[in-house]
C-alpha atoms as a PDB file:
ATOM      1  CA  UNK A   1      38.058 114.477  59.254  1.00  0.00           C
ATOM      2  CA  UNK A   2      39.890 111.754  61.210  1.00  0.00           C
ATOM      3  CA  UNK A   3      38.724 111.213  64.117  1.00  0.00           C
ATOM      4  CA  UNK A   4      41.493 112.120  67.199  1.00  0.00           C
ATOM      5  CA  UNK A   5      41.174 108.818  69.382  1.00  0.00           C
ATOM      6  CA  UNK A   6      41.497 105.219  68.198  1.00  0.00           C
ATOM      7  CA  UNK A   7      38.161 103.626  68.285  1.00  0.00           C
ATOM      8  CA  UNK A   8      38.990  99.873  67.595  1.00  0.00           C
ATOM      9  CA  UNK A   9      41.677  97.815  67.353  1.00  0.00           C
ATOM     10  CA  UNK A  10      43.300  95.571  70.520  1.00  0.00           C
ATOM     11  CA  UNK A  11      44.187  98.147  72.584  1.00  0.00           C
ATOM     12  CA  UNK A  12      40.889 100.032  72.693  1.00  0.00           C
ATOM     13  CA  UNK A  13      38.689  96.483  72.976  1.00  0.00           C
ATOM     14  CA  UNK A  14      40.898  95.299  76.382  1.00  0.00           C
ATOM     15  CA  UNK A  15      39.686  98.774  77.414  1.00  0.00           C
ATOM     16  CA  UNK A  16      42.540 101.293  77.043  1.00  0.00           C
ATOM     17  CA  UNK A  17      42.003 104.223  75.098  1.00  0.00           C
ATOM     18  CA  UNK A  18      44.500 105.989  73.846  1.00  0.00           C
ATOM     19  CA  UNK A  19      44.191 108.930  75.906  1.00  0.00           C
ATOM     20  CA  UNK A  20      47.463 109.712  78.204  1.00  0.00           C
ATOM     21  CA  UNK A  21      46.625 110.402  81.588  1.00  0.00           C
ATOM     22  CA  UNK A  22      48.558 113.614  83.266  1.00  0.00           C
ATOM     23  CA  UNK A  23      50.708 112.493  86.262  1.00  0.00           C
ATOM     24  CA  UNK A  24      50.459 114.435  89.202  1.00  0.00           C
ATOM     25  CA  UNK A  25      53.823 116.151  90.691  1.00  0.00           C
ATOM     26  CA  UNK A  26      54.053 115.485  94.332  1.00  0.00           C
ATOM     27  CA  UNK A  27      54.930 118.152  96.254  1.00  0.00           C
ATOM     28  CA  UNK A  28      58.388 118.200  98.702  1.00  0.00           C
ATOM     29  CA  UNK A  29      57.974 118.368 102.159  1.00  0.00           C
ATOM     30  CA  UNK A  30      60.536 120.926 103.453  1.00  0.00           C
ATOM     31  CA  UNK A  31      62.690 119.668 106.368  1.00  0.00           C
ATOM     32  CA  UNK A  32      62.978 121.950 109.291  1.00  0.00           C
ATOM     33  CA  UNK A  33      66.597 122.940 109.890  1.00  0.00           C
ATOM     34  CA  UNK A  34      67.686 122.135 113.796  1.00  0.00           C
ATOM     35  CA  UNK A  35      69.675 124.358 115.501  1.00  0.00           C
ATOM     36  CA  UNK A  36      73.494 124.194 114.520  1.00  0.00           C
ATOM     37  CA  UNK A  37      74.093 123.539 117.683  1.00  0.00           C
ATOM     38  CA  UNK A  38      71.384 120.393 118.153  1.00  0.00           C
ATOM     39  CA  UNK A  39      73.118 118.957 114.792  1.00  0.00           C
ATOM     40  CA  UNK A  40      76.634 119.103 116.259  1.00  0.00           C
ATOM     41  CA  UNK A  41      75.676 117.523 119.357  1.00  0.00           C
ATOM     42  CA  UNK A  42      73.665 114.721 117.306  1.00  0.00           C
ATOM     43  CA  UNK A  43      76.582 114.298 115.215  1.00  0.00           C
ATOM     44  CA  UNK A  44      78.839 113.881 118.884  1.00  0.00           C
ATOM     45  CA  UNK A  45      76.677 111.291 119.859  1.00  0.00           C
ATOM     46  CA  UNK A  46      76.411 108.870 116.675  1.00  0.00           C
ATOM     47  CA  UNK A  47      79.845 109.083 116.559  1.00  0.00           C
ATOM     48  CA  UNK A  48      80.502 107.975 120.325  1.00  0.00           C
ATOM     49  CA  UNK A  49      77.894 105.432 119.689  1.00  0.00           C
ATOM     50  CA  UNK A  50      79.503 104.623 116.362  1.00  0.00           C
ATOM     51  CA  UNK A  51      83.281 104.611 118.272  1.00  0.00           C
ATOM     52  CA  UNK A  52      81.866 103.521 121.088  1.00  0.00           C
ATOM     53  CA  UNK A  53      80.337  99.836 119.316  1.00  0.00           C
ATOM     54  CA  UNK A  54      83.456  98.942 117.577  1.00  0.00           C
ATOM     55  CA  UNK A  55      85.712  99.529 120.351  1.00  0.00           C
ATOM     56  CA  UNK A  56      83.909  97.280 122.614  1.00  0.00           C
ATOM     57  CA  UNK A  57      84.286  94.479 120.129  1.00  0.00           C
ATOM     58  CA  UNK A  58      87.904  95.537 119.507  1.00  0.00           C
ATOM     59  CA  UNK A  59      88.342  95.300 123.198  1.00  0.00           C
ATOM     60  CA  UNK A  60      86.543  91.775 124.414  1.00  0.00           C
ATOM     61  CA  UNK A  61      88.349  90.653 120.977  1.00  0.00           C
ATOM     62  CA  UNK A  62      91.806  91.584 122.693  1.00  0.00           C
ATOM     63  CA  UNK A  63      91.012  90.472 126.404  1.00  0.00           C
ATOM     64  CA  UNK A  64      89.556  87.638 125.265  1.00  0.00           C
ATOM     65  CA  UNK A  65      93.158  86.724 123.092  1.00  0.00           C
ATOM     66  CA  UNK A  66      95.071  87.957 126.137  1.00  0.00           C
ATOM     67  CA  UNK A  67      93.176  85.454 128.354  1.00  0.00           C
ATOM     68  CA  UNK A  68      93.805  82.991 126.059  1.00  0.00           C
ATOM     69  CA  UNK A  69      97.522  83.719 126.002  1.00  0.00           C
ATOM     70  CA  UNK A  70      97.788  83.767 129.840  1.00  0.00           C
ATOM     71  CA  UNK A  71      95.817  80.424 130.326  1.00  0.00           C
ATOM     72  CA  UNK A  72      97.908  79.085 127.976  1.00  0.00           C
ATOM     73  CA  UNK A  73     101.561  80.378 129.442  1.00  0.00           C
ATOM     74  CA  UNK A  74      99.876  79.187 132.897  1.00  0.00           C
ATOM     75  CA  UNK A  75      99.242  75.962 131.670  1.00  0.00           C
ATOM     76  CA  UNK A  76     102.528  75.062 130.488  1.00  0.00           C
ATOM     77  CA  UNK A  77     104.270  76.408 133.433  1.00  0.00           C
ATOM     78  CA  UNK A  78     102.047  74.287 135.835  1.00  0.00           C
ATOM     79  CA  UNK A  79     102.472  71.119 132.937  1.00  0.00           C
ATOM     80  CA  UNK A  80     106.545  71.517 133.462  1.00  0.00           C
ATOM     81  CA  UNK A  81     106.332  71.730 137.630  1.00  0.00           C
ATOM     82  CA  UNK A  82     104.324  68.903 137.497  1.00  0.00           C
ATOM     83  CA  UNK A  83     105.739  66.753 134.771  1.00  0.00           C
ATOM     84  CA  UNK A  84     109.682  67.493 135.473  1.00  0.00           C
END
């Protein structure tokens, strides 16, 4: 009778067998529910956060172009009381 494992050969001398080792099945943590009411207001607040973040860019973006627009209409209205 042949015997079940390989005893020589390239695999066996750099010292793997040809045995299969079982993996082991980790197990799932369960999450804990929160309240419905905890997950509504944590929704509320990453979305004023979230509205909150991009509006504050949208809005120095615009004052900062509105500046810009009323330096530059003050400018050329000084320029052409100056330089008449």
């Amino acid at each position: 009778m042949a015997s079940r494992h390989q005893k020589s050969g390239p695999r066996y001398e750099a010292g793997q067998t040809m045995k299969k080792k079982k993996k082991k099945k980790k197990k799932k943590k369960k999450k804990k529910k929160k309240s419905s009411a905890l997950r509504q207001i944590s929704f509320y607040f990453s979305w004023l956060v979230h509205w909150r973040t991009f509006l504050d860019g949208f809005s120095s973006l615009w004052i900062e172009r509105s500046l810009q627009r009323i330096h530059l209409s003050t400018t050329s209205i000084v320029q052409a009381i100056l330089y008449r």
